[in-house]
N, C-alpha and C. Protein backbone atom coordinates (compact mmCIF):
# COMPACT_ATOMS: atom_id res chain seq x y z
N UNK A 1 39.70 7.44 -3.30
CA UNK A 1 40.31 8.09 -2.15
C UNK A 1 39.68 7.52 -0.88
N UNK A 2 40.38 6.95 -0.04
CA UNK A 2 39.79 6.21 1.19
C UNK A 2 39.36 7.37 2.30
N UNK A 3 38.20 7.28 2.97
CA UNK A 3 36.91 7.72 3.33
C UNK A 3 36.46 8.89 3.48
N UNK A 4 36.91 9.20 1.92
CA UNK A 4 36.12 9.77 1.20
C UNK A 4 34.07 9.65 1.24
N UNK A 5 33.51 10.38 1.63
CA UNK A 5 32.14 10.49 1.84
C UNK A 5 31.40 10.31 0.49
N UNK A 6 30.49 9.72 -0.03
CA UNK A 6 30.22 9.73 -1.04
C UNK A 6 28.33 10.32 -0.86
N UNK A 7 28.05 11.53 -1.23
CA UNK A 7 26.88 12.22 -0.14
C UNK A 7 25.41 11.35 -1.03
N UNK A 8 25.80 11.24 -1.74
CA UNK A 8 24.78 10.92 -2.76
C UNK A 8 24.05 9.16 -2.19
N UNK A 9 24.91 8.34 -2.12
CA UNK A 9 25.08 7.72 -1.36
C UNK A 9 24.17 7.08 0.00
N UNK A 10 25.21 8.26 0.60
CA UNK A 10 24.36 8.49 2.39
C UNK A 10 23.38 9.05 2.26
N UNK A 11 22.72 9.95 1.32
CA UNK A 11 21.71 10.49 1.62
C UNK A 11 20.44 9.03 1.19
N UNK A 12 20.55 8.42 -0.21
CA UNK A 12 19.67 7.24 -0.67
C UNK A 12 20.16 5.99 0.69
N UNK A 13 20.45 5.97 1.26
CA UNK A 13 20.75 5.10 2.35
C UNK A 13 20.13 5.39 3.68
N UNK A 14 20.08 7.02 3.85
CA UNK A 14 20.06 7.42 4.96
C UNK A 14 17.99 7.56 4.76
N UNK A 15 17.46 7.64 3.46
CA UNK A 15 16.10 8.03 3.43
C UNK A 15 15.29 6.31 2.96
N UNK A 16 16.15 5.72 2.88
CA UNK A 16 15.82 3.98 2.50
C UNK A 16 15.55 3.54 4.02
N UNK A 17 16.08 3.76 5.06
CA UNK A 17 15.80 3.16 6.45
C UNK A 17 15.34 4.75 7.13
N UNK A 18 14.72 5.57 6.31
CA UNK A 18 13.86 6.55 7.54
C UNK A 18 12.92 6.67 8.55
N UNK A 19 11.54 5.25 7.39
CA UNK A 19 10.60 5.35 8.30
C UNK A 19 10.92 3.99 9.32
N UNK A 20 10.99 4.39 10.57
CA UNK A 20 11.24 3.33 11.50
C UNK A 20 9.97 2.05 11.86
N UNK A 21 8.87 3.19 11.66
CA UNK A 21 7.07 2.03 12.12
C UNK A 21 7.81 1.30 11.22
N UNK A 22 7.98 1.72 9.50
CA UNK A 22 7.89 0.80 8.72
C UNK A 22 9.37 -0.54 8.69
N UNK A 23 9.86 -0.19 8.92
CA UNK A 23 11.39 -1.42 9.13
C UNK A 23 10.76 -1.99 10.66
N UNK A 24 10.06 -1.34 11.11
CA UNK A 24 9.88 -2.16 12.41
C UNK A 24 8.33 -3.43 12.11
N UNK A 25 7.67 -2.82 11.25
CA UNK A 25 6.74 -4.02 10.82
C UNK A 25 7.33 -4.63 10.19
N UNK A 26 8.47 -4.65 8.94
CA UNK A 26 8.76 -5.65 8.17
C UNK A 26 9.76 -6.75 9.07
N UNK A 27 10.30 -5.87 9.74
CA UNK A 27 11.72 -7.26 10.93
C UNK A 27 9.85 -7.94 11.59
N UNK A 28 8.88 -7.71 12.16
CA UNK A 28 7.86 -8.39 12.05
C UNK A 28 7.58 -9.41 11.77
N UNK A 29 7.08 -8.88 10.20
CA UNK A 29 7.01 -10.07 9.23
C UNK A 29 7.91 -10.71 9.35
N UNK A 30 9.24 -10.58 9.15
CA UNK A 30 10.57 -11.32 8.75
C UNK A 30 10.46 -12.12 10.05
N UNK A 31 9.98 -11.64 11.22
CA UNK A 31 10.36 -12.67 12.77
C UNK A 31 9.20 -13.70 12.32
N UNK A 32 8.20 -13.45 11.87
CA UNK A 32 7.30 -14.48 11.74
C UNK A 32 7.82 -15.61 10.97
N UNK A 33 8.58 -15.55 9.78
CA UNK A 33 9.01 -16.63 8.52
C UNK A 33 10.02 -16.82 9.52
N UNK A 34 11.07 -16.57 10.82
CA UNK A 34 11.87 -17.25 10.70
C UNK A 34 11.81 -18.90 11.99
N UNK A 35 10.41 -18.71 11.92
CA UNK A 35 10.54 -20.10 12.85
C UNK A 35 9.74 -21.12 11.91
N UNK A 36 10.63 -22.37 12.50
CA UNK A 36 10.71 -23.25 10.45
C UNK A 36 9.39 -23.99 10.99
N UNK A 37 8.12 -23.96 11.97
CA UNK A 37 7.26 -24.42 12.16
C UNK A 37 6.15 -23.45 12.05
N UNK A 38 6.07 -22.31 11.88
CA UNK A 38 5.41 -20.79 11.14
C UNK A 38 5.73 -21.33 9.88
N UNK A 39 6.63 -21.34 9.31
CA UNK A 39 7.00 -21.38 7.84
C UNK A 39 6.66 -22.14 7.30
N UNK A 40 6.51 -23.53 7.84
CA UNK A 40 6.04 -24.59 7.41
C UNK A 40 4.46 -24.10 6.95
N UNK A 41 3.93 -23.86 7.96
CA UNK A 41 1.99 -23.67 7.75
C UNK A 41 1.92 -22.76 6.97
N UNK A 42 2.68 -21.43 7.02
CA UNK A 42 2.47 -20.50 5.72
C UNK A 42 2.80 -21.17 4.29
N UNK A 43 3.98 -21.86 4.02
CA UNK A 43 3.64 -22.80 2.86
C UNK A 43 2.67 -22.76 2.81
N UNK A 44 2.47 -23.93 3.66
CA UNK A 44 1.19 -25.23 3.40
C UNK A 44 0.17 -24.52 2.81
N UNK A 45 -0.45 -23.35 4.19
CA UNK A 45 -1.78 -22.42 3.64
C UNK A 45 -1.38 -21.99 2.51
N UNK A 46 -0.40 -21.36 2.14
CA UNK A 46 -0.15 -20.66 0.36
C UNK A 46 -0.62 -21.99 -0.55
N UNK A 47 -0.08 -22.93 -0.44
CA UNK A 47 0.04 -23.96 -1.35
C UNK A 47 -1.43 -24.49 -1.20
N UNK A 48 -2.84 -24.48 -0.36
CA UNK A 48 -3.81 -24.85 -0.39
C UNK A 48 -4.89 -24.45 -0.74
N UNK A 49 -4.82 -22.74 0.00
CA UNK A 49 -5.54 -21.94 0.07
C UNK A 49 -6.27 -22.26 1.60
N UNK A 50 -8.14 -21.93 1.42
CA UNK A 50 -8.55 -22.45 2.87
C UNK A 50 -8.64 -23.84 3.14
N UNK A 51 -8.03 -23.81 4.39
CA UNK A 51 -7.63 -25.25 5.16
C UNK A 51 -7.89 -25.64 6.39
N UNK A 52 -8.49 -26.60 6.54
CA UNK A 52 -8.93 -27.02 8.03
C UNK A 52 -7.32 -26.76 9.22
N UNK A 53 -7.70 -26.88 10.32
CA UNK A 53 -6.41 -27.05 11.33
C UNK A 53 -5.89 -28.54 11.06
N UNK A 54 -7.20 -29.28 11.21
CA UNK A 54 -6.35 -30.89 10.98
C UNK A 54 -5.90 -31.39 10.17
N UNK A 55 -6.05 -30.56 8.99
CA UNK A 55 -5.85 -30.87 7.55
C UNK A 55 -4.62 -30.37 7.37
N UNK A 56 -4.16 -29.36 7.63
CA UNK A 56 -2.99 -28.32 8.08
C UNK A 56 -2.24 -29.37 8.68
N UNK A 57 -2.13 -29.74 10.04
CA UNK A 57 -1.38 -30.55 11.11
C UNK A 57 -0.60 -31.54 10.28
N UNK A 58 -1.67 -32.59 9.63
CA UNK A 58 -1.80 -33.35 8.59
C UNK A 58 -0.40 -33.13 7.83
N UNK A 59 -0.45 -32.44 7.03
CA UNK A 59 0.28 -31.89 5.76
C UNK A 59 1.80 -30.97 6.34
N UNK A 60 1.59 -30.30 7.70
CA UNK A 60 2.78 -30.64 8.20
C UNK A 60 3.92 -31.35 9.11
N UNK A 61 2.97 -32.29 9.31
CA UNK A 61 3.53 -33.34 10.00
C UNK A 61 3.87 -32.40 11.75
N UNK A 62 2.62 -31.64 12.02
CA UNK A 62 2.65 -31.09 13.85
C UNK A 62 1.35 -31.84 14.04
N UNK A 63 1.28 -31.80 15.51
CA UNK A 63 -0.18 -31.90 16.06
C UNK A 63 -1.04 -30.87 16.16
N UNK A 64 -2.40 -31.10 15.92
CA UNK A 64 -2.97 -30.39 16.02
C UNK A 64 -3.25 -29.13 17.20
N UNK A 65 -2.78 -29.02 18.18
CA UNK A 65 -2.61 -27.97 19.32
C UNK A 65 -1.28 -27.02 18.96
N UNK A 66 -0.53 -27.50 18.48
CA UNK A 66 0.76 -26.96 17.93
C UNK A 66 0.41 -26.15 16.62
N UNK A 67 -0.44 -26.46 15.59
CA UNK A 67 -0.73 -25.52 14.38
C UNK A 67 -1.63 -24.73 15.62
N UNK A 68 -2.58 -25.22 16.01
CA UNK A 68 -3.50 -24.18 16.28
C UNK A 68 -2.99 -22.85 17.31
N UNK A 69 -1.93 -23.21 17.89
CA UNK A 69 -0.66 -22.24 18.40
C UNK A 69 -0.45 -21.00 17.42
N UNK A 70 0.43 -21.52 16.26
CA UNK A 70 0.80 -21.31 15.20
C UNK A 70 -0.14 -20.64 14.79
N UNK A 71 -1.23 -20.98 14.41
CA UNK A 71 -2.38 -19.86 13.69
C UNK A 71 -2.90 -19.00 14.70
N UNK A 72 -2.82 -18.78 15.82
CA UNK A 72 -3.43 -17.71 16.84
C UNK A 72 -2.47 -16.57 16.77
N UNK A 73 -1.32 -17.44 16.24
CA UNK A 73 0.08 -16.03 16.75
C UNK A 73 -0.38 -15.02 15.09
N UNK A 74 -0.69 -16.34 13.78
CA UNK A 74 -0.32 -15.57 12.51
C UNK A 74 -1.88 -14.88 12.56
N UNK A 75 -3.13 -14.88 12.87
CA UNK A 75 -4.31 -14.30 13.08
C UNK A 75 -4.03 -13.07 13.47
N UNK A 76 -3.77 -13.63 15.28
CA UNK A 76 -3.35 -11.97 15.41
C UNK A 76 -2.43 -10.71 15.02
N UNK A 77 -1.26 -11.41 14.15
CA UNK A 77 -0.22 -10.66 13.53
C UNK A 77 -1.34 -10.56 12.06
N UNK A 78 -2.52 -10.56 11.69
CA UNK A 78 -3.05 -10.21 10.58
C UNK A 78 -2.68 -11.04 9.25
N UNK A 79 -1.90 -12.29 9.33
CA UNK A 79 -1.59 -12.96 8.29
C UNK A 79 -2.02 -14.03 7.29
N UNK A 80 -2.93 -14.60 8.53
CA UNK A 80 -4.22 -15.21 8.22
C UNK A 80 -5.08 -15.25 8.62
N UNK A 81 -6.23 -15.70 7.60
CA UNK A 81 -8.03 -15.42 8.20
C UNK A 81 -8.33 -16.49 8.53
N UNK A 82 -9.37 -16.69 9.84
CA UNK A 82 -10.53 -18.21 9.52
C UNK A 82 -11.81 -17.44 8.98
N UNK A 83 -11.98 -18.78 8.15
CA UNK A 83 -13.58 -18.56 7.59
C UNK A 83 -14.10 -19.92 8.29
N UNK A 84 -15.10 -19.98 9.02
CA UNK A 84 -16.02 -21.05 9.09
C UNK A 84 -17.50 -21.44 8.64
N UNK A 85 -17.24 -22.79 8.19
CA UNK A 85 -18.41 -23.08 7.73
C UNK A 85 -18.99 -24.84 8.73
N UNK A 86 -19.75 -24.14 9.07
CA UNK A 86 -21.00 -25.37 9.71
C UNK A 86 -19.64 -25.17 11.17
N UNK A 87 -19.38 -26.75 11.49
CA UNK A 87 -18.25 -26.43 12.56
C UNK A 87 -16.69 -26.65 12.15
N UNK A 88 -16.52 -26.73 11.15
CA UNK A 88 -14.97 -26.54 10.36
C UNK A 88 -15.28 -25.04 10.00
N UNK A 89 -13.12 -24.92 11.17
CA UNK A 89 -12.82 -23.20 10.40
C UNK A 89 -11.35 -23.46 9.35
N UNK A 90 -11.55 -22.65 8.50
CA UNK A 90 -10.11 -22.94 7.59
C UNK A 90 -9.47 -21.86 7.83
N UNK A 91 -8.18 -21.56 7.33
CA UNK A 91 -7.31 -20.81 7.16
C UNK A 91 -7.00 -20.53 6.02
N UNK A 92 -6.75 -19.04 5.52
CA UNK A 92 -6.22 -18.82 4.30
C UNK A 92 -5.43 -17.77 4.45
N UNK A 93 -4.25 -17.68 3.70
CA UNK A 93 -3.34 -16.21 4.22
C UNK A 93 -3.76 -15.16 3.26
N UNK A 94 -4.22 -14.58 4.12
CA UNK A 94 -4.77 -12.76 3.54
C UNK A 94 -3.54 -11.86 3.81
N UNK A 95 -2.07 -11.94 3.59
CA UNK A 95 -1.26 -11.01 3.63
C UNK A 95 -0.86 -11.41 2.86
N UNK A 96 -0.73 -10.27 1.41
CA UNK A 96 0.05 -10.54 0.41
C UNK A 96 1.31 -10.05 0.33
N UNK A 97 1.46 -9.45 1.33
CA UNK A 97 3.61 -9.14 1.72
C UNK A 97 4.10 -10.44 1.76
N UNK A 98 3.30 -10.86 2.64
CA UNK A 98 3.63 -12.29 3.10
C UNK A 98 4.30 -13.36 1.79
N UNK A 99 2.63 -13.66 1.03
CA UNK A 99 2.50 -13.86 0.13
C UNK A 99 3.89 -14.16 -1.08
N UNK A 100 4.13 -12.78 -1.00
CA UNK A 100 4.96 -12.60 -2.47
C UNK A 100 5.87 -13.22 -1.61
N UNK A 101 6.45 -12.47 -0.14
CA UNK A 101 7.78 -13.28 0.37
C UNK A 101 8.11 -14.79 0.04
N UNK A 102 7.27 -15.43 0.39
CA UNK A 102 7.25 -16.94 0.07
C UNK A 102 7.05 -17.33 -1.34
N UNK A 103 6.74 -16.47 -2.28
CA UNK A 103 6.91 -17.14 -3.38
C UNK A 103 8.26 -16.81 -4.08
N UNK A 104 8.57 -15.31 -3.26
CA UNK A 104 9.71 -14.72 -3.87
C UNK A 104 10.97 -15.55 -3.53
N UNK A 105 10.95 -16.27 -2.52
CA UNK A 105 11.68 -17.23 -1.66
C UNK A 105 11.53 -18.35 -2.66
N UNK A 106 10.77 -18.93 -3.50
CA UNK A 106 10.55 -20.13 -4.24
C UNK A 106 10.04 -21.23 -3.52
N UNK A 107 9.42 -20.58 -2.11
CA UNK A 107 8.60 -21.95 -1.43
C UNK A 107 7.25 -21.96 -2.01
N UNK A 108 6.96 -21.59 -2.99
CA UNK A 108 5.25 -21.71 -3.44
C UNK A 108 5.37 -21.91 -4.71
N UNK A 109 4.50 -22.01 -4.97
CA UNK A 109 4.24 -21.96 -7.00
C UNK A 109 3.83 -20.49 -6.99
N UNK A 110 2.95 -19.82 -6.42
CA UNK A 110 2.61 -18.46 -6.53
C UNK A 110 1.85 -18.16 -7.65
């Protein structure tokens, strides 16, 4: 019967997008994967683990001022860590939302 309400429905629809913080961190995340030079280094870091910046640059074919762009934005969005040792800092992604996204995507081995 055409529009016909189906409550059962609207209600699992209507309590799937309730919490707003939370759809508003994940479009977040999701804004982060969608610039293909973010995406690139989150690979890369998934696929390395910890990684120098130049080593990074390297492997995605940016310059080095351009990753290091790139990793200030994903640091402060909490996505990846530096660890430094002596005067090399690496990167490793400590968000496993992240994480699964990209493997769930089939850009990683995972």
């Amino acid at each position: 019967m055409p529009g016909a309400i189906d409550s059962t429905a609207v209600e699992a629809a209507a309590a799937a997008v309730s919490d707003r913080d939370q759809l508003r961190g994940a479009a977040e995340r999701f804004a982060l994967l969608a610039d293909p030079g973010r995406l690139a280094v989150l690979v890369a870091v998934r696929a390395a683990g910890a990684i120098p910046v130049s080593d990074l640059a390297l492997a995605c074919g940016m310059n080095p001022p351009a990753v290091s762009q790139v990793l200030r934005l994903l640091r402060a969005s909490g996505v990846v860590r530096p660890s430094r040792s002596g005067r090399i800092v690496r990167y490793a992604l400590c968000d496993e939302d992240v994480a699964r996204l990209l493997d769930d995507a089939g850009l990683t081995r995972g």
